[in-house]
N, C-alpha and C. Protein backbone atom coordinates (compact mmCIF):
# COMPACT_ATOMS: atom_id res chain seq x y z
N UNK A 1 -8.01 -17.93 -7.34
CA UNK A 1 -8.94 -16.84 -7.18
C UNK A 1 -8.75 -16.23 -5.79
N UNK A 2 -8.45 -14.88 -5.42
CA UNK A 2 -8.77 -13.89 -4.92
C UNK A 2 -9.81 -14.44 -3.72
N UNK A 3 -9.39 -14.28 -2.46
CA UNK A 3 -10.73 -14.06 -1.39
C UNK A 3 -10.81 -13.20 -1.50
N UNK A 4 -12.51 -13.17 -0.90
CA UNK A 4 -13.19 -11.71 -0.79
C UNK A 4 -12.39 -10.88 0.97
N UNK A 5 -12.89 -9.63 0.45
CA UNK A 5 -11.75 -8.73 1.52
C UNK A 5 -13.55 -8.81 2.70
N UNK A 6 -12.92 -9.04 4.16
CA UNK A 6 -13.89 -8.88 5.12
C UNK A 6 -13.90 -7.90 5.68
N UNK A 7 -14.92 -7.33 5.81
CA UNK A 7 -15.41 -5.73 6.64
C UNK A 7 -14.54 -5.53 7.79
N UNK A 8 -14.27 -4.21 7.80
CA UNK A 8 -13.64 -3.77 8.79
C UNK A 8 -14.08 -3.69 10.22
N UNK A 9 -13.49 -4.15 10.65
CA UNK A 9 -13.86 -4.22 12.51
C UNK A 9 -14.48 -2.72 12.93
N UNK A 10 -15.78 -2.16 13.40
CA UNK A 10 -15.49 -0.71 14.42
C UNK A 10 -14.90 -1.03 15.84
N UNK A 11 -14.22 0.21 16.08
CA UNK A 11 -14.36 0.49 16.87
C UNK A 11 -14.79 1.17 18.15
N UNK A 12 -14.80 0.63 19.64
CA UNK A 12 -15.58 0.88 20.44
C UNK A 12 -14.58 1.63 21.29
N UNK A 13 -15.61 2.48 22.35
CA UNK A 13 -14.97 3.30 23.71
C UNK A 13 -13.25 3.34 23.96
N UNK A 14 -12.44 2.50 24.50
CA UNK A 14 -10.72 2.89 24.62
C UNK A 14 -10.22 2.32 23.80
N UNK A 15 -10.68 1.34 22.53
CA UNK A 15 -9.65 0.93 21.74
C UNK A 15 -10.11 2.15 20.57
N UNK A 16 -10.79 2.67 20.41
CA UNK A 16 -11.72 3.74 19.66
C UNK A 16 -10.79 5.16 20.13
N UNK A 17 -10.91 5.65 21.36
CA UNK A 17 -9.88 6.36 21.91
C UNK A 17 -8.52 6.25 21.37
N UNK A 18 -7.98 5.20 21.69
CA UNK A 18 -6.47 4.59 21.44
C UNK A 18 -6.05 5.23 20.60
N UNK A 19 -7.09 4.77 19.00
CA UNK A 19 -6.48 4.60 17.75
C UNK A 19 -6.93 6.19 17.12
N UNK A 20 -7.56 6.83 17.61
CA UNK A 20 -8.07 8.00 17.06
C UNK A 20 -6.59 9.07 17.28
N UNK A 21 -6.18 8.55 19.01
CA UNK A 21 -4.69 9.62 19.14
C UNK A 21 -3.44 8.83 18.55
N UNK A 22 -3.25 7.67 18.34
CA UNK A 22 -2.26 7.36 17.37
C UNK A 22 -2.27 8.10 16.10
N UNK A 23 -3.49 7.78 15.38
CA UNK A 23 -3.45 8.30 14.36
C UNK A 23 -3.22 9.85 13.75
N UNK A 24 -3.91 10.80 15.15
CA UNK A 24 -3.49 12.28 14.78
C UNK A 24 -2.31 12.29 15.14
N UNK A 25 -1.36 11.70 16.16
CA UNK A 25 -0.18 12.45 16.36
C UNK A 25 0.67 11.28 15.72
N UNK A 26 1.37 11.38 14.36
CA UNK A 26 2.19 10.31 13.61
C UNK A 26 3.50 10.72 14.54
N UNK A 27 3.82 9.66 14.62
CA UNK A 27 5.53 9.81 14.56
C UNK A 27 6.44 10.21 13.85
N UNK A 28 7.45 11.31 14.22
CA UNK A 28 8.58 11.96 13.07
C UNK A 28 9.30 11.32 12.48
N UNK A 29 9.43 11.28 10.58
CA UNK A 29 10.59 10.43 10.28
C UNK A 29 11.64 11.02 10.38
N UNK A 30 12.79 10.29 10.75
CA UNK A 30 14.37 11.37 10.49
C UNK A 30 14.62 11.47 9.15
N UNK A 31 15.00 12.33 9.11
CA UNK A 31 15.92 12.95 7.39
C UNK A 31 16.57 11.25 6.86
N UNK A 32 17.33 10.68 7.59
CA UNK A 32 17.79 9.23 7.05
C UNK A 32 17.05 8.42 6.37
N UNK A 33 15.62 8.07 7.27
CA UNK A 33 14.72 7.49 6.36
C UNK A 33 13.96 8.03 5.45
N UNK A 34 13.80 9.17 5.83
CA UNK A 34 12.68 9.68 4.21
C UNK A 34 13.37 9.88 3.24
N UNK A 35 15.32 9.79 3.55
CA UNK A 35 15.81 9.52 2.21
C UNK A 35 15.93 8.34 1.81
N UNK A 36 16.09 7.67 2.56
CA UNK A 36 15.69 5.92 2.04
C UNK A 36 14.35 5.65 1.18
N UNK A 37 13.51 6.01 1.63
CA UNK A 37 12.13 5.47 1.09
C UNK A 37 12.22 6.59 -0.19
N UNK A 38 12.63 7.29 -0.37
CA UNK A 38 12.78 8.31 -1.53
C UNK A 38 13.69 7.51 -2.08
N UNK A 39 14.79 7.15 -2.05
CA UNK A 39 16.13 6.36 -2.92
C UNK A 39 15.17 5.09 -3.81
N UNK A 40 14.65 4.29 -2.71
CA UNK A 40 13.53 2.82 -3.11
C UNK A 40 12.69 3.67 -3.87
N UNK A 41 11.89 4.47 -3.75
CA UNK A 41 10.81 5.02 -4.82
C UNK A 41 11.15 5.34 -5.90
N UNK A 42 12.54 6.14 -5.75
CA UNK A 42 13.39 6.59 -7.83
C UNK A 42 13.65 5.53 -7.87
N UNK A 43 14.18 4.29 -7.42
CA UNK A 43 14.91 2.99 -8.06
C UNK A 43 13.47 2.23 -8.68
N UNK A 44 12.54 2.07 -7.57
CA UNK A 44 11.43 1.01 -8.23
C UNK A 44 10.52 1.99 -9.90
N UNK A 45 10.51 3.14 -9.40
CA UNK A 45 10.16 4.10 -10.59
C UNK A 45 10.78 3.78 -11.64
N UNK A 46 12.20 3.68 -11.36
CA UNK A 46 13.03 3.67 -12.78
C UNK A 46 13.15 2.12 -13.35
N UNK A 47 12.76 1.43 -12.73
CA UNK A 47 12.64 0.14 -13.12
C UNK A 47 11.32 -0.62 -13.75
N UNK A 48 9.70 0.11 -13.40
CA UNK A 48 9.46 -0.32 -13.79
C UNK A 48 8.30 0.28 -15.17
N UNK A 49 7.47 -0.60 -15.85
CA UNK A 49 7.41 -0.30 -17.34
C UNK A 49 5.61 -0.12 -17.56
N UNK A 50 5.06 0.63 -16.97
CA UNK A 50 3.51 0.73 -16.81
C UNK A 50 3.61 1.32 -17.99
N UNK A 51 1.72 0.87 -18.62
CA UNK A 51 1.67 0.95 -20.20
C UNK A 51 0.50 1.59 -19.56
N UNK A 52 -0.40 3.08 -19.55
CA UNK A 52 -1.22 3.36 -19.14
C UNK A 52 -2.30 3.68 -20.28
């Protein structure tokens, strides 16, 4: 059996700061990897067999 999932931490004053400008400014992927993670996404797509 499954543990239960525990509440998310808030955050406070500079770790609150921190994570607010990480999060708006993402980092650029290069053309290399977003064709990678695109290649893995048609392969796992084509492989697998969801009955919806």
């Amino acid at each position: 059996m499954a543990r239960p999932i525990k509440e998310t931490p808030e955050l406070y004053g500079k770790d609150a700061e921190r994570f607010e400008k990480l999060i708006s400014q993402p980092k650029p992927v290069s053309k290399e990897e977003r064709e990678r993670a695109r290649k893995a996404y048609e392969m796992m797509k084509s492989i697998s067999n969801f009955q919806w």
